[in-house]
Protein backbone atom coordinates (compact mmCIF):
# COMPACT_ATOMS: atom_id res chain seq x y z
CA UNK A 1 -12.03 -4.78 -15.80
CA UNK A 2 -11.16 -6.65 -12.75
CA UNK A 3 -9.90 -4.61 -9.77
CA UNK A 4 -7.62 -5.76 -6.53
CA UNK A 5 -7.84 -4.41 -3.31
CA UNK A 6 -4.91 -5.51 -1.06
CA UNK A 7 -3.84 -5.43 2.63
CA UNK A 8 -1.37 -6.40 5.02
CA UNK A 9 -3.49 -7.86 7.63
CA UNK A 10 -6.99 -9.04 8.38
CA UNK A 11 -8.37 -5.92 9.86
CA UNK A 12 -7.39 -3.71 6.64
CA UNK A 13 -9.56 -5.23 4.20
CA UNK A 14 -12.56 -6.70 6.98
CA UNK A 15 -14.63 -3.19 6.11
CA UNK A 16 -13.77 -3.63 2.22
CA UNK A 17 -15.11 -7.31 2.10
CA UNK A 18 -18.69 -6.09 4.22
CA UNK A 19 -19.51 -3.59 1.13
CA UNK A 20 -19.00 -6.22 -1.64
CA UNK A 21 -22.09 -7.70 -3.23
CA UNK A 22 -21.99 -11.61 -4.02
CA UNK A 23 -19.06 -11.98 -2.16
CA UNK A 24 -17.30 -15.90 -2.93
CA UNK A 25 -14.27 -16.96 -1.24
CA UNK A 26 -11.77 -19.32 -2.26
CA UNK A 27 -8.49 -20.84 -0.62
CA UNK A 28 -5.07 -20.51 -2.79
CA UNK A 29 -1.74 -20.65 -1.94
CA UNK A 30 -2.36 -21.07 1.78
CA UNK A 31 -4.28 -17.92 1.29
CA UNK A 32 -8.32 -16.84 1.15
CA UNK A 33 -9.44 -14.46 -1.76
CA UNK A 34 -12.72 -12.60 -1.31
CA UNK A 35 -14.42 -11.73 -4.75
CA UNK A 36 -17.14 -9.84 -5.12
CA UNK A 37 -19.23 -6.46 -6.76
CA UNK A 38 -19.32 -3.04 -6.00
CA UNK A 39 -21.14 -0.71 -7.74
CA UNK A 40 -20.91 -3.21 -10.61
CA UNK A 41 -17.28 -3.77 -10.84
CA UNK A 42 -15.67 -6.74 -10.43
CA UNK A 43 -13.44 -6.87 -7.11
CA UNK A 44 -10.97 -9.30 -6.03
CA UNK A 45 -9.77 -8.41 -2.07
CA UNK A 46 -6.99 -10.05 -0.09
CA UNK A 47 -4.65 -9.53 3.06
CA UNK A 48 -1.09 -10.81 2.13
CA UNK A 49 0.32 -10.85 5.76
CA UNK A 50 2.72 -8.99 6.72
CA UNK A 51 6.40 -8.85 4.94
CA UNK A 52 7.75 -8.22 1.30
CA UNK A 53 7.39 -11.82 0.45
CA UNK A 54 3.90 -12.74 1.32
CA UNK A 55 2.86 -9.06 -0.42
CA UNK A 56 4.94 -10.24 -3.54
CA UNK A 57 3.29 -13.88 -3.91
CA UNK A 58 -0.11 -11.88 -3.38
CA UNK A 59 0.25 -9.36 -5.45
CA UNK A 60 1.10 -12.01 -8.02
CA UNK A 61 -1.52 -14.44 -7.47
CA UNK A 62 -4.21 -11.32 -7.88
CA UNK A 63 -2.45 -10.11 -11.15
CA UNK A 64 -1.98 -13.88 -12.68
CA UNK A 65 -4.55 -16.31 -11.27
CA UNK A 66 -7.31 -13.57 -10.50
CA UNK A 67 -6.86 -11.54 -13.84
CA UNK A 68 -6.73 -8.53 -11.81
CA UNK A 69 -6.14 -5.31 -14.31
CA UNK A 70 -5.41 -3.03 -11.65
CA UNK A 71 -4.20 -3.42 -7.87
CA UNK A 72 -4.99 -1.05 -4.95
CA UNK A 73 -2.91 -1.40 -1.51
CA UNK A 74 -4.35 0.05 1.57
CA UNK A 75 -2.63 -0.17 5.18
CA UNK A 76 -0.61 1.79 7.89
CA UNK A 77 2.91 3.14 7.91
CA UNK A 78 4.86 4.90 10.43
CA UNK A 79 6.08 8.42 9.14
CA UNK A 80 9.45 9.82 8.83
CA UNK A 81 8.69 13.17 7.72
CA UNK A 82 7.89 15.06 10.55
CA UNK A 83 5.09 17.08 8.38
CA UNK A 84 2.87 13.58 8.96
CA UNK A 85 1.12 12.78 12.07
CA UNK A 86 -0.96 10.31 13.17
CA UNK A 87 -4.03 9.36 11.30
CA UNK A 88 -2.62 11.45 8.13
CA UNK A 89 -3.01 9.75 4.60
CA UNK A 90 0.13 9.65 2.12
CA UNK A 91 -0.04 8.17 -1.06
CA UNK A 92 3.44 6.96 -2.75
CA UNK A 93 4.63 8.40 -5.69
CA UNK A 94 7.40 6.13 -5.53
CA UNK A 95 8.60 3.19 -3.61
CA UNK A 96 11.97 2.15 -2.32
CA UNK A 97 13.81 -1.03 -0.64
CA UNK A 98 15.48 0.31 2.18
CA UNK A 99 16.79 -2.86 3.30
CA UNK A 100 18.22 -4.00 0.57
CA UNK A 101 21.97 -3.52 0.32
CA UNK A 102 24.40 -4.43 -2.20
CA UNK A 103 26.69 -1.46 -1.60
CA UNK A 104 29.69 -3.89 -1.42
CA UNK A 105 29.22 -4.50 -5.16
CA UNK A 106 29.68 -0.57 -5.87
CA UNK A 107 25.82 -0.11 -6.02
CA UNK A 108 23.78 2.55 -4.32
CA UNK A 109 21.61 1.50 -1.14
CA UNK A 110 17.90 -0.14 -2.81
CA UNK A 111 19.35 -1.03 -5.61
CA UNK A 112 20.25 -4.23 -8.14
CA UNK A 113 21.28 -4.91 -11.45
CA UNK A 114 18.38 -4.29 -13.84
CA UNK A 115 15.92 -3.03 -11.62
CA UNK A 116 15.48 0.30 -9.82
CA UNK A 117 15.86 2.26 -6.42
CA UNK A 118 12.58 3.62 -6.71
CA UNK A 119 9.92 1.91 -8.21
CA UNK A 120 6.87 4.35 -9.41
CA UNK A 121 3.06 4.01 -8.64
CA UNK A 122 0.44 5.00 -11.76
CA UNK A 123 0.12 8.69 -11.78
CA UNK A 124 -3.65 8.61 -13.11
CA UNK A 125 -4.59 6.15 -10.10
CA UNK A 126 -3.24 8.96 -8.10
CA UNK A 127 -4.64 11.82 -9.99
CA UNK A 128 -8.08 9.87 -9.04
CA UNK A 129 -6.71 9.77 -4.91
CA UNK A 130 -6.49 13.36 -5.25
CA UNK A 131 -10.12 14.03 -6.75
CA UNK A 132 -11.52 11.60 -3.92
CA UNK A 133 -9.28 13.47 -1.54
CA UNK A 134 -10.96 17.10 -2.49
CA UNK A 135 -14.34 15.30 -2.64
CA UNK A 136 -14.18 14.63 0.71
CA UNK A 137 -12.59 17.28 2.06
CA UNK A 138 -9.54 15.11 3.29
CA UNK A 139 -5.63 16.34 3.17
CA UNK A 140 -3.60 14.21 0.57
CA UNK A 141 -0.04 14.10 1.29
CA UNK A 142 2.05 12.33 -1.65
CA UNK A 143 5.77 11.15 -1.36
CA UNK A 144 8.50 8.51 -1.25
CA UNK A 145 7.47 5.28 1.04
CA UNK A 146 10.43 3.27 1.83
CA UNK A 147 10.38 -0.32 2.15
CA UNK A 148 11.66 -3.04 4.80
CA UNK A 149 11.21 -6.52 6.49
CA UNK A 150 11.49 -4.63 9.70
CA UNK A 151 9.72 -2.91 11.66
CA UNK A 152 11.79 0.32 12.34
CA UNK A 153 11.27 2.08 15.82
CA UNK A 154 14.87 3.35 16.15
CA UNK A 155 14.98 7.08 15.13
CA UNK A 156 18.87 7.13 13.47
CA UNK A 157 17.77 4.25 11.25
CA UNK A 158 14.46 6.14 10.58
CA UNK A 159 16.69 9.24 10.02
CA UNK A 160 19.04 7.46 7.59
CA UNK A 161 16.22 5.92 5.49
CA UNK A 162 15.06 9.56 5.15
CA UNK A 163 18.19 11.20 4.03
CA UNK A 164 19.54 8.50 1.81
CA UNK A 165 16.01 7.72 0.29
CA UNK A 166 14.80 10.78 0.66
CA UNK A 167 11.75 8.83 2.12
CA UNK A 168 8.37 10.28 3.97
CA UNK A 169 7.13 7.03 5.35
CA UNK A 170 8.03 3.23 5.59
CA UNK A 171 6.49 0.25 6.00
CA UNK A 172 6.99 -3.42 5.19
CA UNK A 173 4.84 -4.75 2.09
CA UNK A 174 4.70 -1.40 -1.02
CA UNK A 175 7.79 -1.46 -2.72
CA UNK A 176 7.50 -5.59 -3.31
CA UNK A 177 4.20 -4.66 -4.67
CA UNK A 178 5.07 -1.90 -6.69
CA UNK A 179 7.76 -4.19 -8.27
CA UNK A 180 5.28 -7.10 -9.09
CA UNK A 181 3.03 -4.62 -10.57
CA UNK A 182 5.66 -2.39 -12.67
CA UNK A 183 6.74 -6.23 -13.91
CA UNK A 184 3.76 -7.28 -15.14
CA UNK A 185 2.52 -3.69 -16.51
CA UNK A 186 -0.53 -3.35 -13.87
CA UNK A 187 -1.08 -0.39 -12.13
CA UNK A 188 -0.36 0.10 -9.04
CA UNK A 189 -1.73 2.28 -6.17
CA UNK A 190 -0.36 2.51 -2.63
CA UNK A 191 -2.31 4.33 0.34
CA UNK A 192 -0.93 4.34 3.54
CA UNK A 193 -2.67 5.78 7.30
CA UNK A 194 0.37 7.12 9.48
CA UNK A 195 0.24 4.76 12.92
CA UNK A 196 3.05 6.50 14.42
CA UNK A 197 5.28 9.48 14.36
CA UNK A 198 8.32 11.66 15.70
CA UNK A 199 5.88 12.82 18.34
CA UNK A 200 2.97 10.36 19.16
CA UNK A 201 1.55 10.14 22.33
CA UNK A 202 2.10 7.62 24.72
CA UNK A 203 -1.32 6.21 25.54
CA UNK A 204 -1.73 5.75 21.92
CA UNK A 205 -3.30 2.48 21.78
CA UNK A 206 -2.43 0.58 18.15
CA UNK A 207 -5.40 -1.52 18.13
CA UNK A 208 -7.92 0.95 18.29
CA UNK A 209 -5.65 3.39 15.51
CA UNK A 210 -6.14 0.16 13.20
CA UNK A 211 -9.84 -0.69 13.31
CA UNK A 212 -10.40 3.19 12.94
CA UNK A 213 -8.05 3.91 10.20
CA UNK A 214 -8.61 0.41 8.27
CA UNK A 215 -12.47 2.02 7.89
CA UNK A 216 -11.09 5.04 6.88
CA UNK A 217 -8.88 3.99 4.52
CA UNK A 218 -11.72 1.54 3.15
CA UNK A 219 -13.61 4.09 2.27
CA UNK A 220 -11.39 6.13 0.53
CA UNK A 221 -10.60 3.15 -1.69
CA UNK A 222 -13.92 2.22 -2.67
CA UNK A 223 -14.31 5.68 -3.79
CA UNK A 224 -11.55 5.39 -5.62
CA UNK A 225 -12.82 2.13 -7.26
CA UNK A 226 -15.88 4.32 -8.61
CA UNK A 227 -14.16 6.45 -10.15
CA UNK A 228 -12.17 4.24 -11.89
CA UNK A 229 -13.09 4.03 -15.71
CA UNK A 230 -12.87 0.97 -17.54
CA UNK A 231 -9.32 0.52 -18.83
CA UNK A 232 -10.08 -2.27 -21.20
């Protein structure tokens, strides 16, 4: 069993690579793949950059090239709900396109012929989130993460994403994932560390929220990845 660890940017998978054993890098697709060991499973770890493109090619490259069996996605997302504040963790149970729009065509907002609004994650990757959650003592929220190449600071387009999605969170890279994965019949597991909300403070400072989070969330994935049972 091969497993992939993904992230958006450099900084979310920097503390994943430094607790890998016989770590080897190697350049494809204008793109460097760290593999590597922990706790004797094979690992495979990549940042995609940021967008629903770059997250599709690496999600595919992991799954097809790399042999991955099962893909992990770590990284921030700004919340809708306003039960999630900063530094909370939500895992998707589902995954949406909330800029995709062929309503002219009599469709509903997210959605196109022969695919589906909202994509689902694996519900036993999950059920493993929420052991390592209680094992740690850390509060597990689960919901709908919506989508977008855009990064969404206005709060009537946050609003309407909510209400016609009936999202919790959104970022930029899941749903393309989640696709890729439910394609190819890999499981797929997305974790995401609120970096903003209805009512965050002004001197928050990003930077800082990301190296701080991106361990946290490191963690919690490599826990994950040991409890993980082979699913060969």
């Amino acid at each position: 069993m091969k497993i992939a660890i993904m992230g958006a940017m450099p900084e979310e998978i920097e503390p994943l690579i430094g607790q890998l054993e016989n770590v080897s890098s190697s350049l494809y697709a204008s793109n460097t793949y760290y593999e590597g060991i922990y706790k004797g499973k094979e690992v495979v770890v990549a940042y995609s950059k940021i967008g629903k493109v770059f997250a599709a090619l690496t999600a595919t490259i992991l799954i097809e090239k790399f042999d991955c069996d099962i893909l992990l996605f770590s990284g921030v997302a700004g919340a809708i709900s306003e039960e999630l504040k900063i530094g909370d963790l939500i895992i998707a149970e589902g995954l949406c396109q909330h800029d995709l729009d062929i309503t002219a065509f009599g469709h509903p907002y997210g959605y196109v012929p022969e695919g589906e609004v909202c994509v689902k994650t694996d519900k036993h990757l999950r059920q493993i989130a929420k052991t390592v959650a209680e094992k740690k003592g850390i509060t597990l929220k689960e919901g709908v993460i919506a989508t977008g190449d855009q990064f969404v600071a206005d709060p009537e387009r946050k609003k309407w994403i909510g209400e016609t999605f009936k999202a919790d969170a959104l970022e930029m890279e899941g749903a393309s994932v989640a696709v890729v994965c439910d394609a190819l019949n890999v499981p797929c597991f997305i974790l995401r560390a609120i970096s903003d909300s209805a009512d965050m403070d002004a001197s928050f400072n990003f930077d800082e929220f990301l190296e701080s989070s991106a361990k946290v969330s490191a963690g919690f994935i490599l826990s994950m990845v040991e409890e993980i049972e082979d699913i060969s």
